[in-house]
C-alpha atoms as a PDB file:
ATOM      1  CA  UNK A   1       0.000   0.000   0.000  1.00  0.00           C
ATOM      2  CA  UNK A   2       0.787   3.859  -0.615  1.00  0.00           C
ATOM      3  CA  UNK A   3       0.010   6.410   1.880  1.00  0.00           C
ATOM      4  CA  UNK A   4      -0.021  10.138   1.203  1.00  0.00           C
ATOM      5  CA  UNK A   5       1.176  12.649   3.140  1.00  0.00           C
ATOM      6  CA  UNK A   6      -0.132  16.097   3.262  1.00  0.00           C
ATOM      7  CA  UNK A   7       2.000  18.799   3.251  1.00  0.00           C
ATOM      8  CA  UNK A   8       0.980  22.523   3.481  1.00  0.00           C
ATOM      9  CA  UNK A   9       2.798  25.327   4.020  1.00  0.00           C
ATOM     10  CA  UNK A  10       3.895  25.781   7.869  1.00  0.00           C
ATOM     11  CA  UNK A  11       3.676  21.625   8.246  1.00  0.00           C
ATOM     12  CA  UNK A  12       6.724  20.450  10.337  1.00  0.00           C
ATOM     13  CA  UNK A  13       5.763  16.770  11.430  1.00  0.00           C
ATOM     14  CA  UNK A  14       5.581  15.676   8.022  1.00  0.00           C
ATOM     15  CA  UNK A  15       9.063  13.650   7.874  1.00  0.00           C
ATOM     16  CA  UNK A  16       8.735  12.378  11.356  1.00  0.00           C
ATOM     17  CA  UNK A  17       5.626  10.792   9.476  1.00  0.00           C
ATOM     18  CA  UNK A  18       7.438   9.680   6.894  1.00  0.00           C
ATOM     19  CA  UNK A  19      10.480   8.534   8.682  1.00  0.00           C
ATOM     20  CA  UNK A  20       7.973   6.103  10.519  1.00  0.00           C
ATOM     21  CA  UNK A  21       6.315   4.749   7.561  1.00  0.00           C
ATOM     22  CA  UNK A  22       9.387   3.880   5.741  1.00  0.00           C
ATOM     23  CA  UNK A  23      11.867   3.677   7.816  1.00  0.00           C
ATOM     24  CA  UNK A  24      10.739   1.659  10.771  1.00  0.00           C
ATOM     25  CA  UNK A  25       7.589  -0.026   9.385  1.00  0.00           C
ATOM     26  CA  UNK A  26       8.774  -0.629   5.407  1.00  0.00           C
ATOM     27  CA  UNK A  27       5.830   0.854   4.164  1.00  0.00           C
ATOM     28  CA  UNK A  28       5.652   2.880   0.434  1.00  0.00           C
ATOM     29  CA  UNK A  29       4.421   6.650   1.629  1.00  0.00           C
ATOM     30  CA  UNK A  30       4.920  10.220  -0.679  1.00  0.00           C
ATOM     31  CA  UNK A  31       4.651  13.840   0.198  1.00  0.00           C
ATOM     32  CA  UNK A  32       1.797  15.253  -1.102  1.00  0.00           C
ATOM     33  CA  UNK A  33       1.768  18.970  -1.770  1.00  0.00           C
ATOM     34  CA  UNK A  34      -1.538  20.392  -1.113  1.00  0.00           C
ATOM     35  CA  UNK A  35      -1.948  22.374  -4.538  1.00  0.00           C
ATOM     36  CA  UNK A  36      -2.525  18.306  -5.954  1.00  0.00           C
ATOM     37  CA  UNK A  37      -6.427  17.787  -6.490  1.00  0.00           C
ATOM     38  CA  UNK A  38      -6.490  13.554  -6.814  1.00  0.00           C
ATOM     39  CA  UNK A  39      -5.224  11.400  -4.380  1.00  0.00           C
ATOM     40  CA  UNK A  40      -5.563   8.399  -6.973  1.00  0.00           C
ATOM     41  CA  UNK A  41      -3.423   5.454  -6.147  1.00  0.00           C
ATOM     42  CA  UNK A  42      -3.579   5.995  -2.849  1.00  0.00           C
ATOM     43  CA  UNK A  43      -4.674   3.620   0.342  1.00  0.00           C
ATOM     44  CA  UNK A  44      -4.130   6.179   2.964  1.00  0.00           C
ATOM     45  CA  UNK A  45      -3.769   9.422   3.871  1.00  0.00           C
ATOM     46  CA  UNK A  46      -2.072  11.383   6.987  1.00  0.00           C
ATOM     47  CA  UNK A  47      -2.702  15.599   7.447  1.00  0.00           C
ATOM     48  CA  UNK A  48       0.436  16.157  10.196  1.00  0.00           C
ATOM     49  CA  UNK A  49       0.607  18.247  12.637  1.00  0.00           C
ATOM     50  CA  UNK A  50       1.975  21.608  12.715  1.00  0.00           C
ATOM     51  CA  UNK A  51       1.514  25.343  11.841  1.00  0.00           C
ATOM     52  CA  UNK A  52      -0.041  25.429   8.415  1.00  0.00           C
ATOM     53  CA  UNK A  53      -0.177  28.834   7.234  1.00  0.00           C
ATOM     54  CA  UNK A  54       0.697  30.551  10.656  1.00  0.00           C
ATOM     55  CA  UNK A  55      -2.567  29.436  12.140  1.00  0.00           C
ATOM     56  CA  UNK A  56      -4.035  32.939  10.951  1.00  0.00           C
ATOM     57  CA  UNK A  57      -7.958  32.954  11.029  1.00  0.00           C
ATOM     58  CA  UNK A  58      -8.040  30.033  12.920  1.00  0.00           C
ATOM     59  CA  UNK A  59      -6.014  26.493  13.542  1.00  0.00           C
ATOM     60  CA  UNK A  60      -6.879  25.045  10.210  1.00  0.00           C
ATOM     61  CA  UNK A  61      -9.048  27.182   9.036  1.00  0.00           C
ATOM     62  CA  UNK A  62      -7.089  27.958   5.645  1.00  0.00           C
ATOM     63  CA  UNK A  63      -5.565  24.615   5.321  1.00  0.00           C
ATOM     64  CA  UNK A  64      -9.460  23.117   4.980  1.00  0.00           C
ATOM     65  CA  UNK A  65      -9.889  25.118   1.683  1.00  0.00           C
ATOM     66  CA  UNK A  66      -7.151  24.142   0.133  1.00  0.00           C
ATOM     67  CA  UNK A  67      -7.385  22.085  -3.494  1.00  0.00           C
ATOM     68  CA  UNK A  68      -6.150  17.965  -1.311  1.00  0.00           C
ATOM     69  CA  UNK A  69      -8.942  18.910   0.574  1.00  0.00           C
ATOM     70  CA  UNK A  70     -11.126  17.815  -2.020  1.00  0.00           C
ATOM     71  CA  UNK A  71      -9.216  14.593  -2.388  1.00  0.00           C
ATOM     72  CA  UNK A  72      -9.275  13.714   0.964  1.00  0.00           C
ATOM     73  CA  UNK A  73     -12.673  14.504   1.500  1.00  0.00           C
ATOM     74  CA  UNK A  74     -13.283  11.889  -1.644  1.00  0.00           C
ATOM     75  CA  UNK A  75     -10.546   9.368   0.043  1.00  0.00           C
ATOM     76  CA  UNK A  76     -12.650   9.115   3.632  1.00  0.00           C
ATOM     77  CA  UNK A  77     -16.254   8.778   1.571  1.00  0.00           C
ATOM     78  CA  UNK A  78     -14.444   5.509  -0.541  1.00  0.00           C
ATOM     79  CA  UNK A  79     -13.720   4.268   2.557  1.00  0.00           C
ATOM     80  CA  UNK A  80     -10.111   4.566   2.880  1.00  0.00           C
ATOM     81  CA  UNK A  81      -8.209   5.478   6.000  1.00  0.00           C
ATOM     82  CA  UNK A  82      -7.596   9.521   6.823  1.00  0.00           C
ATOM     83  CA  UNK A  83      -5.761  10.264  10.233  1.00  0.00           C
ATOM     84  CA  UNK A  84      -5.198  14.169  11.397  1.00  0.00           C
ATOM     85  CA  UNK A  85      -2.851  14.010  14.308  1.00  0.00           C
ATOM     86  CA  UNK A  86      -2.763  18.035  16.054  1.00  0.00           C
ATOM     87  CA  UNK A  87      -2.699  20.333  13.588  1.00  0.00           C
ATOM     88  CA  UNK A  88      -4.408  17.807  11.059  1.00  0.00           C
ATOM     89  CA  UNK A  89      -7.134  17.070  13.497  1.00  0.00           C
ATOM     90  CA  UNK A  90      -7.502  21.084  13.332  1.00  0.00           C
ATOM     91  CA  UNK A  91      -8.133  20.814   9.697  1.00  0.00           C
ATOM     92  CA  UNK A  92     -10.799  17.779   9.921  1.00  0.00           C
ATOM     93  CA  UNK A  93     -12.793  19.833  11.607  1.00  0.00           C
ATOM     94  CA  UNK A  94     -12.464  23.004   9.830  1.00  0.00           C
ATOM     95  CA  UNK A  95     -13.228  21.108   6.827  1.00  0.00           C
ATOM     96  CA  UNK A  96     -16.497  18.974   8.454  1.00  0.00           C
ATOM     97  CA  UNK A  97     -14.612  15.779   7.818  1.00  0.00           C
ATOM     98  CA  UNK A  98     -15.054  15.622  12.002  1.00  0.00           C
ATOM     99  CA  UNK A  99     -17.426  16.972  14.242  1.00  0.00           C
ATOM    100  CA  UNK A 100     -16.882  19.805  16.624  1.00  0.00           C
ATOM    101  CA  UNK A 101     -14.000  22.317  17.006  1.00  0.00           C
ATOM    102  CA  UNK A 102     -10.533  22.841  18.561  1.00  0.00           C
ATOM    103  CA  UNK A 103      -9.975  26.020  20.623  1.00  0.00           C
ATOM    104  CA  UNK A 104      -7.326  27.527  22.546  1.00  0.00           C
ATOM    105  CA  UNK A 105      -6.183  25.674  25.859  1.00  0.00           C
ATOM    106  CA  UNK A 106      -7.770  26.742  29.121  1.00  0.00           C
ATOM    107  CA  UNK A 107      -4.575  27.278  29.848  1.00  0.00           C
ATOM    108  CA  UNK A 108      -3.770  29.717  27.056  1.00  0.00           C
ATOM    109  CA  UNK A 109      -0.248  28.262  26.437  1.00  0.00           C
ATOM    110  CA  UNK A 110       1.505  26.076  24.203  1.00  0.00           C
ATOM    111  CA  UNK A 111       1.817  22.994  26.252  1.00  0.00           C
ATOM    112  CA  UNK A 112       4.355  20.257  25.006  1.00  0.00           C
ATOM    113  CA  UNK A 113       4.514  16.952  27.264  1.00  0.00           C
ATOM    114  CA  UNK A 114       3.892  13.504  27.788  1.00  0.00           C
ATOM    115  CA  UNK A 115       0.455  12.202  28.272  1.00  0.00           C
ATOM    116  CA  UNK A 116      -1.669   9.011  29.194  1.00  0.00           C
ATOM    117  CA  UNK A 117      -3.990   8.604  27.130  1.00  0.00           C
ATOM    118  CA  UNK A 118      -6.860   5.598  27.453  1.00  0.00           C
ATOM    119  CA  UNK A 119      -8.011   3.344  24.350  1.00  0.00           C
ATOM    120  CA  UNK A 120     -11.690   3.489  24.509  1.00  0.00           C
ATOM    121  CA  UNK A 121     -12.671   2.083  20.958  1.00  0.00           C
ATOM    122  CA  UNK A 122     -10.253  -0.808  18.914  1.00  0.00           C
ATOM    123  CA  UNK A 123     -13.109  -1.124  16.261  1.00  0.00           C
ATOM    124  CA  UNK A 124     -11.399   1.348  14.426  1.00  0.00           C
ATOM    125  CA  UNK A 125      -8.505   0.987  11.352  1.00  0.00           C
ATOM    126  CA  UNK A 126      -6.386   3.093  13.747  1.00  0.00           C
ATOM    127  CA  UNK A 127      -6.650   0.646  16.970  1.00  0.00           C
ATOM    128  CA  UNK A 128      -7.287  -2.471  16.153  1.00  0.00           C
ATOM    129  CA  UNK A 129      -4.058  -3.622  17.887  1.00  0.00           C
ATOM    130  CA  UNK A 130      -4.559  -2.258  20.974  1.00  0.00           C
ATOM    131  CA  UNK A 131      -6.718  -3.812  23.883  1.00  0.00           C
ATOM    132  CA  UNK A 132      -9.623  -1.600  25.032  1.00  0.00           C
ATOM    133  CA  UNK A 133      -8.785   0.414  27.923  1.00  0.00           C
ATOM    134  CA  UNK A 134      -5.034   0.172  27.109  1.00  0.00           C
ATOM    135  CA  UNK A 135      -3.341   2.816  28.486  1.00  0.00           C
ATOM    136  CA  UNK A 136      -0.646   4.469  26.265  1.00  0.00           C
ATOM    137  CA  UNK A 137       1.949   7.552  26.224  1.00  0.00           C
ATOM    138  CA  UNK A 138       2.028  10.083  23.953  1.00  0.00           C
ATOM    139  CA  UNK A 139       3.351  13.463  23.750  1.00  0.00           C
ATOM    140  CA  UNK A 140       1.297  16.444  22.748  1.00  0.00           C
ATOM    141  CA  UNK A 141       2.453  20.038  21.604  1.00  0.00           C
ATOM    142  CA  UNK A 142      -0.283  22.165  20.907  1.00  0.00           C
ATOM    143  CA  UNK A 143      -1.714  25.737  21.774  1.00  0.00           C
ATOM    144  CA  UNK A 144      -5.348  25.435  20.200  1.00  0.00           C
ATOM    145  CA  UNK A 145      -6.363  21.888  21.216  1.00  0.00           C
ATOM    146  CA  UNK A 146      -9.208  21.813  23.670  1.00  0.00           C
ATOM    147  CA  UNK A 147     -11.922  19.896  21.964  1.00  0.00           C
ATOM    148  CA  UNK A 148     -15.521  21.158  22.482  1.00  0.00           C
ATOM    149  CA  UNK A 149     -18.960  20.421  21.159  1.00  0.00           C
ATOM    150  CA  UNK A 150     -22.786  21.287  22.274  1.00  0.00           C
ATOM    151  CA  UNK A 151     -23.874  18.776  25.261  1.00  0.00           C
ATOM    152  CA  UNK A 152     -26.365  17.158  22.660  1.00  0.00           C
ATOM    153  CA  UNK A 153     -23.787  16.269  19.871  1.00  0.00           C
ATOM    154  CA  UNK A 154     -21.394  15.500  22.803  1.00  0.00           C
ATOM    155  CA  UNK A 155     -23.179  12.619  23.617  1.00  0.00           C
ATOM    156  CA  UNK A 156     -23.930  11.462  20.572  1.00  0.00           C
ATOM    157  CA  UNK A 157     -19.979  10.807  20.182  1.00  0.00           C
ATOM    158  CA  UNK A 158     -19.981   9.303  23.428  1.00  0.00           C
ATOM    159  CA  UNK A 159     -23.030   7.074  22.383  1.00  0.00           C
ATOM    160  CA  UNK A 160     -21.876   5.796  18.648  1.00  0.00           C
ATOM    161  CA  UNK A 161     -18.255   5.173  20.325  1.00  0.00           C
ATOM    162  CA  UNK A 162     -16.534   8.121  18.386  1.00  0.00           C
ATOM    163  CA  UNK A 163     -14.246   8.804  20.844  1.00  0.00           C
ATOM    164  CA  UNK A 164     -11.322   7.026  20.515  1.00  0.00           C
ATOM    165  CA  UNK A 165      -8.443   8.276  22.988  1.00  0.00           C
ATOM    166  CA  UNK A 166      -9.133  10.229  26.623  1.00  0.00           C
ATOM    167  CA  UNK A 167      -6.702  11.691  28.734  1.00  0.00           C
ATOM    168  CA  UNK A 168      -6.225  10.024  31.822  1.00  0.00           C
ATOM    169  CA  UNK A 169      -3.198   9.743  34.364  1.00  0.00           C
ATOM    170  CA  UNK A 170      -1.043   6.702  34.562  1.00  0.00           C
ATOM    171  CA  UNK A 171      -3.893   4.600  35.912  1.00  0.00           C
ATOM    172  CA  UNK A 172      -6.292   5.455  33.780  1.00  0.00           C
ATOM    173  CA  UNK A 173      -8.172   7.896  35.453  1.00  0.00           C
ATOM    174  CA  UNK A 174      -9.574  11.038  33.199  1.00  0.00           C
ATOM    175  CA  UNK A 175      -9.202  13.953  36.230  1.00  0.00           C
ATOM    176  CA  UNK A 176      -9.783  17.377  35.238  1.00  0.00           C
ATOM    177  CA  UNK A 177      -6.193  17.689  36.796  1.00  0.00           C
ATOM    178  CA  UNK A 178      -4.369  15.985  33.467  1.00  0.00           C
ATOM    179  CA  UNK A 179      -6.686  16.912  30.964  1.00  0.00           C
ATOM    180  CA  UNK A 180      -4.001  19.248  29.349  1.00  0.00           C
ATOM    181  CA  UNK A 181      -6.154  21.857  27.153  1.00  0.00           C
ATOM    182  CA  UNK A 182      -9.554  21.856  29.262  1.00  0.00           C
ATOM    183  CA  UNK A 183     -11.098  19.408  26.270  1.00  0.00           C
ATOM    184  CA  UNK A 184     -14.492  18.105  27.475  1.00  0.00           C
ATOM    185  CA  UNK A 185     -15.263  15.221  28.503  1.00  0.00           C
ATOM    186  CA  UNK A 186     -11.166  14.823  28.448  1.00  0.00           C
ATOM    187  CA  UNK A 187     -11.333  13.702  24.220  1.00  0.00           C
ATOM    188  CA  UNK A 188      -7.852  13.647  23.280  1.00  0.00           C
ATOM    189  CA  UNK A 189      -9.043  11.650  19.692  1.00  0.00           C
ATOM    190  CA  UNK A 190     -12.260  11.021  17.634  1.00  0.00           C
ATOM    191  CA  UNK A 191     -13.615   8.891  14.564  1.00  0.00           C
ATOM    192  CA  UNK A 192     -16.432   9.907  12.180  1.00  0.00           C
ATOM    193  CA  UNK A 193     -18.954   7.453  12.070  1.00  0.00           C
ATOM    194  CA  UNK A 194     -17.935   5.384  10.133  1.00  0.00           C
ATOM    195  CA  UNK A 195     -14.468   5.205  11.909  1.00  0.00           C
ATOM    196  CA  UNK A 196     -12.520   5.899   9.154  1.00  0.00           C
ATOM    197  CA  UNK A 197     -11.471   9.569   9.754  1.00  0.00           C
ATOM    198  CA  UNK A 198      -9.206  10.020  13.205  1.00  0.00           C
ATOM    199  CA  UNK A 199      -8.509  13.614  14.332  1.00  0.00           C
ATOM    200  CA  UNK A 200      -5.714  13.401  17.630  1.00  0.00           C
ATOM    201  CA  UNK A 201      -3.797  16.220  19.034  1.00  0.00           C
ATOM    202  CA  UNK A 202      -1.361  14.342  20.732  1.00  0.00           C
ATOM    203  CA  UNK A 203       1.939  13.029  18.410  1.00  0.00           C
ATOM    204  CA  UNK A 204       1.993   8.997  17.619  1.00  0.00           C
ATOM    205  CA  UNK A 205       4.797   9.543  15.356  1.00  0.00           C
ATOM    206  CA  UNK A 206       6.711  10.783  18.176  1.00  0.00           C
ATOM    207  CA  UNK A 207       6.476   7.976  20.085  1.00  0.00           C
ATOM    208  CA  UNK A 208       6.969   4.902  17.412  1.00  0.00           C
ATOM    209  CA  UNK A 209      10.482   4.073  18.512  1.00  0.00           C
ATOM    210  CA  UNK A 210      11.810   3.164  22.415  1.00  0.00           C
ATOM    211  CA  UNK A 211      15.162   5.023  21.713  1.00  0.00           C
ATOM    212  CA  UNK A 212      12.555   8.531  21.853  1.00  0.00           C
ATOM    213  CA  UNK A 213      11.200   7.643  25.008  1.00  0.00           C
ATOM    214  CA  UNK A 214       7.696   5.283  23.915  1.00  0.00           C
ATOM    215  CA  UNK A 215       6.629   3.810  21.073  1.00  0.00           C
ATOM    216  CA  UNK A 216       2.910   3.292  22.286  1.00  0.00           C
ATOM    217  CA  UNK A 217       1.849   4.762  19.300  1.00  0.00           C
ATOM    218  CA  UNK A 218       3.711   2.735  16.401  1.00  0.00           C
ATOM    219  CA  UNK A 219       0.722   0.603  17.115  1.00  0.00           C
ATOM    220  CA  UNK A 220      -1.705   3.228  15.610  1.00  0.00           C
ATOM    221  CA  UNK A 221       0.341   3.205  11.993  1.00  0.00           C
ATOM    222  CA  UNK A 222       0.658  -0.386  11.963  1.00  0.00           C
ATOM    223  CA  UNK A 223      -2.887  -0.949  12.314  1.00  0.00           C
ATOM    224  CA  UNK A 224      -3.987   1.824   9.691  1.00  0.00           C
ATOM    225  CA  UNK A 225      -1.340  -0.329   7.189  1.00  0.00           C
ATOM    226  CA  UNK A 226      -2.891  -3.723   7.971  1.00  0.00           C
ATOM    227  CA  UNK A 227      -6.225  -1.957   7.262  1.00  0.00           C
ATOM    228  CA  UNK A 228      -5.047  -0.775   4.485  1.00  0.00           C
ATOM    229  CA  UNK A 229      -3.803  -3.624   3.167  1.00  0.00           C
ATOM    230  CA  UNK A 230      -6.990  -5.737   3.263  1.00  0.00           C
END
């Protein structure tokens, strides 16, 4: 399998993507500028994190208009696996490819650290191997990434299992005290509903190899390929 990765300008995860696709899991992945308007050929697609275009209007906001849009949009309705890990996950809302909205922390300050996070769904193409309830550590580094939604459509994510990661602490508790941005409901990751579309802030490529400190999530690229690959 191929999987594309977006690029835009002010992106600056989009190697450490790379380098874990290739280099530690063998798998066939391109940079994808974001002026291209087909994403033909492709299994997969991952929007990185970073700064695209200085964050002016808003985290995303001019990213989500741009021509791959489009193609991604038409990737996720085929079927095919989209993930949006902190800045990305910025985008997929902007662009309505996820529900809801990231915001500026509680805390208005860029926070970058380690987290727990909790697996709440594995019927996913993004966690299929982990076990339910799993808890895994992952940095973040992010400025706008409290998640919030209206108490009704809140729920509903809750209800058709659309929340896929929490924060919690090291025992899997989600206290308002390590819930790092003020998200509700601590939501550090979400599906559509059909679970084919992930938006995370926290960084999985930055913790795919033990020499970095974790590699909790080399699990969430290696089940996206398997996916990918069926």
């Amino acid at each position: 399998m191929t999987v594309a990765i977006i690029q835009f300008g002010g992106s600056n995860c989009d190697n450490d993507v790379l380098h874990v696709l290739q280099d530690v899991l063998g798998i066939e992945a391109e940079l994808v500028w974001y002026k291209e308007e087909k994403l033909d050929g492709y299994e997969a697609a991952v929007i990185p994190g970073g700064f695209s275009y200085g964050d002016y209007l808003r985290s995303g906001a001019i990213a989500s208009r741009t021509p791959i849009m489009d193609a991604v949009r038409k990737l996720a309705d085929d079927g095919k696996s989209v993930m949006g890990i902190c800045n990305g996950f910025q985008i997929l809302t902007e662009s309505g490819l996820l529900d809801g909205a990231l915001t500026t922390n509680s805390y208005p300050k860029f926070k970058c650290e380690w987290s727990y996070l909790r697996v709440e769904n594995t019927n996913t193409p993004f966690t299929s191997k982990y076990d339910k309830g799993q808890i895994i550590r992952i940095p973040i580094a992010h400025k706008d990434g409290k998640y919030y939604h209206n108490d009704a459509s809140l729920q509903q994510l809750e209800d058709n299992n659309q929340v896929v990661f929490r924060y919690v602490d090291e025992n899997g508790n989600p206290t308002e005290a390590v819930n790092p941005n003020g998200s509700r409901n601590n939501i550090a990751g979400i599906t559509n509903r059909t679970g084919n579309v992930l938006g995370m802030m926290p960084h999985p490529e930055r913790a795919s190899e033990t020499i970095i400190g974790s590699d909790d999530g080399l699990l969430m690229f290696k089940s996206m390929v398997e996916t990918g690959r069926k």
